[in-house]
Protein backbone atom coordinates (compact mmCIF):
# COMPACT_ATOMS: atom_id res chain seq x y z
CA UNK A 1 180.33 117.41 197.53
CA UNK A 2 177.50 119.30 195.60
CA UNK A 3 180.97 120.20 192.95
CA UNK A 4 180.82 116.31 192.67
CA UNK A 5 177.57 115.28 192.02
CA UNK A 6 177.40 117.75 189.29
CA UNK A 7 180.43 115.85 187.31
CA UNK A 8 178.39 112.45 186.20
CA UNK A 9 175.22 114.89 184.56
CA UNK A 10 177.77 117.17 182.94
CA UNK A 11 179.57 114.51 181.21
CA UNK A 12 176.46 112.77 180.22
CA UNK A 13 174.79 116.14 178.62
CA UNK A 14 178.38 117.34 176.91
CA UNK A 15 178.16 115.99 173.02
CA UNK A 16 180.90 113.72 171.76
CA UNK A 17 183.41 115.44 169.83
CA UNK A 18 182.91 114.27 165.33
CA UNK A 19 185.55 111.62 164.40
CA UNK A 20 186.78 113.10 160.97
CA UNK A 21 185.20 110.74 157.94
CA UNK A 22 188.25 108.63 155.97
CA UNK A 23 188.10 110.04 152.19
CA UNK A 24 186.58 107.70 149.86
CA UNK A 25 188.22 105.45 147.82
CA UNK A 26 186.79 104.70 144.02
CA UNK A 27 183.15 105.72 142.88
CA UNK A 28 180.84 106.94 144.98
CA UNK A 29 178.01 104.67 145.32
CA UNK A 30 174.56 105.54 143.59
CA UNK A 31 171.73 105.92 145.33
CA UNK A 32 168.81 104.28 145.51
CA UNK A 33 166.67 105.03 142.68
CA UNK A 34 169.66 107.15 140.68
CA UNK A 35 170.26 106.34 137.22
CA UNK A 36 174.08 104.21 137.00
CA UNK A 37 176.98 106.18 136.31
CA UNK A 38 178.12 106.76 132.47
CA UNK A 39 182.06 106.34 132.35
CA UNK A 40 184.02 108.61 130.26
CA UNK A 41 184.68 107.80 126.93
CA UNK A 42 187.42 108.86 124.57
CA UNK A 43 187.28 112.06 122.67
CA UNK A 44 188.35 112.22 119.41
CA UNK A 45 191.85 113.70 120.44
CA UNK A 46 191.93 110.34 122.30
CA UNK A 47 192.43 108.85 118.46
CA UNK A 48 195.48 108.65 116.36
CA UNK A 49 193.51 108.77 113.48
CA UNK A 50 191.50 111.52 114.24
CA UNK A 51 193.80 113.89 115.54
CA UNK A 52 195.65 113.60 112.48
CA UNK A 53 192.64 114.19 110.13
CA UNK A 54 191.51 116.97 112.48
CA UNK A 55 194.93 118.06 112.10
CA UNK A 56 194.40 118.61 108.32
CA UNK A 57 193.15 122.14 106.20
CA UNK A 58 189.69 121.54 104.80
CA UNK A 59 191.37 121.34 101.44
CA UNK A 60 193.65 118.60 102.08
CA UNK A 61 190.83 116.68 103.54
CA UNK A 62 188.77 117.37 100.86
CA UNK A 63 191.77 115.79 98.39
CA UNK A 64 191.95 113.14 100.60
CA UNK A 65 188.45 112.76 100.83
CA UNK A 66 188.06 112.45 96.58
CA UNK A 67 191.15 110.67 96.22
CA UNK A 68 189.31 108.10 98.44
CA UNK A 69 186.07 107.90 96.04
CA UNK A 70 188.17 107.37 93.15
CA UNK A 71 189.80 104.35 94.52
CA UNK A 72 186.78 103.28 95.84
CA UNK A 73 184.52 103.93 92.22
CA UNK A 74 187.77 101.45 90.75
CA UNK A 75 187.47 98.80 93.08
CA UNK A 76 183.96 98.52 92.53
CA UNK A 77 183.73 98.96 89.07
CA UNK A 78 186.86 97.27 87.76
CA UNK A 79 186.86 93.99 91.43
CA UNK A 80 183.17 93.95 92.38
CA UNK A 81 181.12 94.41 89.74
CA UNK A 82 183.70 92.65 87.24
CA UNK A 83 183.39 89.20 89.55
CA UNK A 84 180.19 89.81 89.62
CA UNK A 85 179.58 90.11 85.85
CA UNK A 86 181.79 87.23 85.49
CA UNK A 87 179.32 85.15 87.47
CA UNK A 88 176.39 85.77 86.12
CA UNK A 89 177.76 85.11 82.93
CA UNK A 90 177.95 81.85 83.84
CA UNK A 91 173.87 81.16 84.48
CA UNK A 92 171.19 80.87 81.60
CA UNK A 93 168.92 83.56 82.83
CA UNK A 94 169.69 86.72 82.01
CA UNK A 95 167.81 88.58 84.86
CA UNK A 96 171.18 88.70 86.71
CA UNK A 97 172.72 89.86 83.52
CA UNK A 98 170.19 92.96 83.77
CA UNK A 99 170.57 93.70 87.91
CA UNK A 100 174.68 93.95 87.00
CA UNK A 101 173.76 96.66 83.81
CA UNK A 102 171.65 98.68 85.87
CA UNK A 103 174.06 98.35 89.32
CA UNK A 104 176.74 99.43 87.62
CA UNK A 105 175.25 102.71 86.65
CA UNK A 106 173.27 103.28 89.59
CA UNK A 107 176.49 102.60 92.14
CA UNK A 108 178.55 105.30 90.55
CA UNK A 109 175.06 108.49 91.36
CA UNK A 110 175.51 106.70 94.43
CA UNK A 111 179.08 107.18 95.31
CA UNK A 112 179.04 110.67 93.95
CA UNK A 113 176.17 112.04 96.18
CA UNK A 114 178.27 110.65 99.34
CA UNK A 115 180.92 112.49 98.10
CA UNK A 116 179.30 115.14 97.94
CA UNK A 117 178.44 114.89 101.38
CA UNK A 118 181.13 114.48 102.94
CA UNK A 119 182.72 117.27 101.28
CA UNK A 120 179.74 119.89 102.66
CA UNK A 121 180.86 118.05 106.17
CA UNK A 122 184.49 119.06 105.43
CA UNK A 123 183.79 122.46 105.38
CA UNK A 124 181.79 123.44 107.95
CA UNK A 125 178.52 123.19 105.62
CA UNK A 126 175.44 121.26 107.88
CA UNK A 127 173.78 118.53 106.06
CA UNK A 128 170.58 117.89 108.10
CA UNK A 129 169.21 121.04 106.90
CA UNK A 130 169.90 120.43 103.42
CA UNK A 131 168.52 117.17 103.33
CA UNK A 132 165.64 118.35 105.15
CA UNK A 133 165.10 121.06 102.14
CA UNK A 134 166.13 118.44 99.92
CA UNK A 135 163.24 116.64 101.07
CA UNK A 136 160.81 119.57 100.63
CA UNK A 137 162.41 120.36 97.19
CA UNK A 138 161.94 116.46 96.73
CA UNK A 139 158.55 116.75 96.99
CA UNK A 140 158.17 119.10 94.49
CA UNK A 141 160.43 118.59 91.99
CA UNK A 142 158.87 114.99 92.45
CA UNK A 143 154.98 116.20 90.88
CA UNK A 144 157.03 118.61 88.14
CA UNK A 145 159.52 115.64 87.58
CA UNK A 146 157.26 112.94 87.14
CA UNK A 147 157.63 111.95 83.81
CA UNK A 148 161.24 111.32 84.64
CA UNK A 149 160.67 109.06 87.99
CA UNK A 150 157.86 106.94 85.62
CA UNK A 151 160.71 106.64 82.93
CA UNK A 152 163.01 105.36 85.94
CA UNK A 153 160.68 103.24 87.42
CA UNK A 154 159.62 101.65 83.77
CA UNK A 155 163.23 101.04 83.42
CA UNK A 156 163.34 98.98 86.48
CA UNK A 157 159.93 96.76 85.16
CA UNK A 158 161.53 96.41 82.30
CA UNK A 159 164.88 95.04 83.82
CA UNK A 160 162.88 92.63 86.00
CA UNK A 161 159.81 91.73 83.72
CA UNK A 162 162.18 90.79 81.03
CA UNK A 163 160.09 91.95 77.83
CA UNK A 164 163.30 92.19 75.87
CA UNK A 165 166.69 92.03 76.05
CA UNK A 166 170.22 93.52 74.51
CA UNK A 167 169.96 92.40 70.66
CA UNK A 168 166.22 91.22 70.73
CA UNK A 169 164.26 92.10 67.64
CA UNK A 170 160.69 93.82 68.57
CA UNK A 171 158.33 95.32 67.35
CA UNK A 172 156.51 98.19 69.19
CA UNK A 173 152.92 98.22 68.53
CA UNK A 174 152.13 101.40 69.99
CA UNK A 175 155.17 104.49 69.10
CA UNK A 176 156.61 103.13 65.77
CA UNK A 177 156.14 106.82 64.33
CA UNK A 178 157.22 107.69 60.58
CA UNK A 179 160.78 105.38 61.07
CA UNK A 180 158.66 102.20 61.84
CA UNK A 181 158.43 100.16 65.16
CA UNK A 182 160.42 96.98 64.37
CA UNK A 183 164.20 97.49 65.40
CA UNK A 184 166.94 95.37 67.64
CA UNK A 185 167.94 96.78 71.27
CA UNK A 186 170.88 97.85 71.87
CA UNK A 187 170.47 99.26 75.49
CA UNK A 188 167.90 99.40 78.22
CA UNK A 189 168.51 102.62 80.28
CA UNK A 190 167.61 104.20 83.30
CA UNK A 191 165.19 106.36 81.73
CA UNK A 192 164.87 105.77 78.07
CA UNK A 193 165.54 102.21 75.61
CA UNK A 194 167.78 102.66 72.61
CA UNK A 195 166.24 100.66 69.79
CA UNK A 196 168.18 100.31 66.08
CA UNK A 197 164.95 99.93 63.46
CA UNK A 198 165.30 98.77 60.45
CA UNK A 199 165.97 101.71 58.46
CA UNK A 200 169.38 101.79 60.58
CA UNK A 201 168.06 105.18 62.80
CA UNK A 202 168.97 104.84 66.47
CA UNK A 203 165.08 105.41 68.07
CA UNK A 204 165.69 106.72 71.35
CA UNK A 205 162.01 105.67 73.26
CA UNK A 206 160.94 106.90 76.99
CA UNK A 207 160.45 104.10 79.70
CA UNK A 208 157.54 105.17 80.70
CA UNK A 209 155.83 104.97 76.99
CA UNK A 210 157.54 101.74 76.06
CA UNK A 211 156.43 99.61 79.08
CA UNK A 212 152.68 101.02 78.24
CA UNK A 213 152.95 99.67 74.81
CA UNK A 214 152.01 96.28 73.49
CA UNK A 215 155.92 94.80 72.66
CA UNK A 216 156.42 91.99 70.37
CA UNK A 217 159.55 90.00 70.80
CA UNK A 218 160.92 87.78 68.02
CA UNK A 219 164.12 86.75 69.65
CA UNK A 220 162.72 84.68 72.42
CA UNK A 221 161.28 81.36 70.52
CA UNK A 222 164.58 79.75 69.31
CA UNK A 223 162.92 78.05 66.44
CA UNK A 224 161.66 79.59 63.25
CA UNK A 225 159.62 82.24 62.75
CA UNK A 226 156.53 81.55 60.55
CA UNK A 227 155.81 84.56 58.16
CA UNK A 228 152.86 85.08 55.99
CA UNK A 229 152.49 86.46 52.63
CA UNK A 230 149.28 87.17 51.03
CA UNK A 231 148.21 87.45 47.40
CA UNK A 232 145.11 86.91 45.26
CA UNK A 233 144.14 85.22 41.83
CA UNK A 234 141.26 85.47 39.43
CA UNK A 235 138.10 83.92 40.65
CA UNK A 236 137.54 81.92 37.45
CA UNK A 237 141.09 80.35 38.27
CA UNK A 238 141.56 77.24 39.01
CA UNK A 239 142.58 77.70 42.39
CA UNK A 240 143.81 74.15 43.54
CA UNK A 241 146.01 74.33 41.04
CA UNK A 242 147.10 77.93 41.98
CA UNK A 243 147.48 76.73 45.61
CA UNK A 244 149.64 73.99 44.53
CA UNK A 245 151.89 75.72 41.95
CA UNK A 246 152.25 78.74 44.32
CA UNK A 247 153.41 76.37 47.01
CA UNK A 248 156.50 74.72 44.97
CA UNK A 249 157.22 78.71 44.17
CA UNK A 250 157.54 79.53 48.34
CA UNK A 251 159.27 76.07 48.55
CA UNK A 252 161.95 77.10 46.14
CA UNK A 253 162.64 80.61 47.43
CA UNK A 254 166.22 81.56 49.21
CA UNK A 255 165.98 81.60 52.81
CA UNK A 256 162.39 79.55 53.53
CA UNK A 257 162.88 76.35 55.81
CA UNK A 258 161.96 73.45 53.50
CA UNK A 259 158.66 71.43 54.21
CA UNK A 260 157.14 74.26 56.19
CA UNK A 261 155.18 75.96 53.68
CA UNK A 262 151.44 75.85 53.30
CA UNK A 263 149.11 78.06 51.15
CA UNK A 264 145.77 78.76 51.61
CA UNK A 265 142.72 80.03 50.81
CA UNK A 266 141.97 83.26 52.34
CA UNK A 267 138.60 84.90 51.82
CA UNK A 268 136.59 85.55 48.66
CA UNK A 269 134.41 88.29 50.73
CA UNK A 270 135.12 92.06 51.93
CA UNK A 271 133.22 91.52 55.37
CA UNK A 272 133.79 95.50 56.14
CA UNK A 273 132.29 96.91 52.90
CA UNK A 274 129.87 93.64 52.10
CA UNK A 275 130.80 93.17 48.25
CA UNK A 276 132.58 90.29 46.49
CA UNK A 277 136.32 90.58 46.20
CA UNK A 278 137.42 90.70 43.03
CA UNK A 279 139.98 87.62 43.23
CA UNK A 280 140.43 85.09 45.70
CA UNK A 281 142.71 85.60 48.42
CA UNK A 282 145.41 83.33 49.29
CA UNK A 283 148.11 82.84 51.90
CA UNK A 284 150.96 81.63 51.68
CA UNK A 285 152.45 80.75 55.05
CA UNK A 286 155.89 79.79 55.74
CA UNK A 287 159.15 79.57 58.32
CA UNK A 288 161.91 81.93 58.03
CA UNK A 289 165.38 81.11 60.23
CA UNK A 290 166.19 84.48 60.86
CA UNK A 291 163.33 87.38 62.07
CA UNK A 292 166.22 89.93 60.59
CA UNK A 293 165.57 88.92 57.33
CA UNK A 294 161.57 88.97 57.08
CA UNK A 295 161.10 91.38 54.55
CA UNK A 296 163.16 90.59 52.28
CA UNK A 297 162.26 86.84 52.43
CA UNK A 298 158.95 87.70 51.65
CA UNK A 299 159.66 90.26 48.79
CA UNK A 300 161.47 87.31 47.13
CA UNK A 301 158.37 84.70 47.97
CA UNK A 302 155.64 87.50 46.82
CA UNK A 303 158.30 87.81 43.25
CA UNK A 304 158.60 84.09 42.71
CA UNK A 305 154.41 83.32 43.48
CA UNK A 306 153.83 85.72 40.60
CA UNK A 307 156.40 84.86 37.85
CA UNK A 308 155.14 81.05 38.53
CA UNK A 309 151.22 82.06 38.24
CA UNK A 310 152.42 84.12 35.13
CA UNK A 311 153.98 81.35 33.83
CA UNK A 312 151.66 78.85 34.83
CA UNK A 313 149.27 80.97 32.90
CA UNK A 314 146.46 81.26 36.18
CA UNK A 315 145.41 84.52 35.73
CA UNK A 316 145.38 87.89 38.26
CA UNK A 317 142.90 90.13 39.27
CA UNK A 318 143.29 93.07 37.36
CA UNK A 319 140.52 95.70 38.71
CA UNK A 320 138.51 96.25 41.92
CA UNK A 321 139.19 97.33 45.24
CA UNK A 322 142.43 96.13 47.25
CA UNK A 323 142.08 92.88 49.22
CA UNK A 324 141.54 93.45 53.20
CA UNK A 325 144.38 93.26 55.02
């Protein structure tokens, strides 16, 4: 009997055998507090594309890899760039005309430093610490290079401030040297303006020193150009009557617009020394259709103004000191 009433505590202090736990079907749930799960992504063998590139020798992926940049440097140069050129043919302004010039040479450095890199890629070479270097060499090739990033940046102001353009006659106030500062341009570079003078000599001028300098542009005004041409006559002249005879001579002479020629009286006094000139100074002033032809329009007006005085017997100064300019 004892044997029995033993049984009931027994069972109730014996533990429960564990029921074995079902596996899991699908992700395991996150915890509270856990960051969500990242699912796998594809590796590059994963890729067609890849794994036949990786499947390549650095040398036929660096063919590949050039052979790419030249079809890319004639789809841009000969599709792009052409439409593009097309189009802004098209407008009156010519800033657009400009932006297309300097694209066109700046896309090509462009293309070939991504070649470049990609190539170093190809072959195993790490980029991030050259461009880190290439930043520090930057930096100083930047303060010995200087000139040459003011000549680029010049170039730029002079693309966008639109002081000139291709086949403009100026005149450069400041760096005209021994060949003379009028000339046409006939390009606007990066770094440096090509301008023909007049004696025919290609002037090649830096960016930098041409955007600091006072330019005079001749080509902008469509209508004629007004040109003067000084000369003097004796001060015991009759000088109405030299004023009016040297005015038909200007009227009369190859390549001056009719009824735009005036002559006056200049000075009589040299304000810089403080003495009496020894003629009277006159002006002749006058248009001209073409800038080009200036100083030879004026050689001819100087030629004919003194064979009509000659002949109109007004006579010339004949000593004393030159007349101020």
């Amino acid at each position: 009997m004892q044997l029995l009433g033993l049984i009931p505590c027994l069972a109730q202090a014996a533990p429960l055998p564990e029921q074995p736990v079902p596996p899991q079907v699908g992700p395991t749930p996150a915890a509270p507090g856990d960051a969500p799960p990242v699912p796998d992504l594809p590796g590059p063998a994963d890729s067609w594309l890849l794994s036949v590139w990786g499947g390549q020798s650095p040398l036929v992926q660096t063919l590949i890899v050039v052979l790419l940049y030249l079809l890319a440097n004639r789809i841009l140069q000969r599709l792009v760039l052409r439409r593009i050129d097309r189009l802004a043919q098209r407008t009156e302004n010519d800033l657009d005309d400009r932006l297309v010039h300097f694209f066109r040479k700046f896309s090509g450095i462009a293309l070939f430093f991504l070649l470049l890199l990609l190539i170093l890629g190809i072959w195993g070479i790490e980029v991030t610490p050259l461009l880190a270097g290439a930043g520090i060499v930057g930096i100083s090739l930047g303060f010995a290079a200087k000139e040459f990033i003011a000549d680029i940046l010049a170039g730029i102001f002079l693309v966008t401030d639109r002081p000139m353009a291709h086949g403009d006659r100026v005149k450069v106030e400041r760096i005209g040297g021994d060949w003379g500062s009028w000339g046409d341009v006939i390009d606007i570079g990066l770094r440096r303006t090509r301008i023909r003078n007049t004696d025919g000599v290609v002037v090649n001028y830096p960016n930098a020193v041409l955007s600091s300098s006072v330019i005079t542009n001749f080509s902008h005004e469509p209508q004629p150009l007004r040109v003067r041409a000084r000369f003097s006559v004796d001060l015991d002249a009759d000088l109405p009557r030299a004023m009016e005879v040297a005015t038909r001579a200007v009227e009369e002479t190859e390549g001056v617009v009719s009824g735009s020629v005036e002559v006056v009286l200049r000075s009589i006094w040299d304000q810089e020394r403080g003495l009496l000139l020894p003629g009277a100074l006159l002006e002749a002033r006058y248009r001209i259709e073409d800038v080009r032809e200036r100083t030879r329009v004026r050689s001819r007006v100087l030629l004919a103004v003194v064979a009509a005085l000659k002949e109109a017997r007004i006579p010339l100064p004949s000593w004393g000191p030159a007349a101020p300019g």
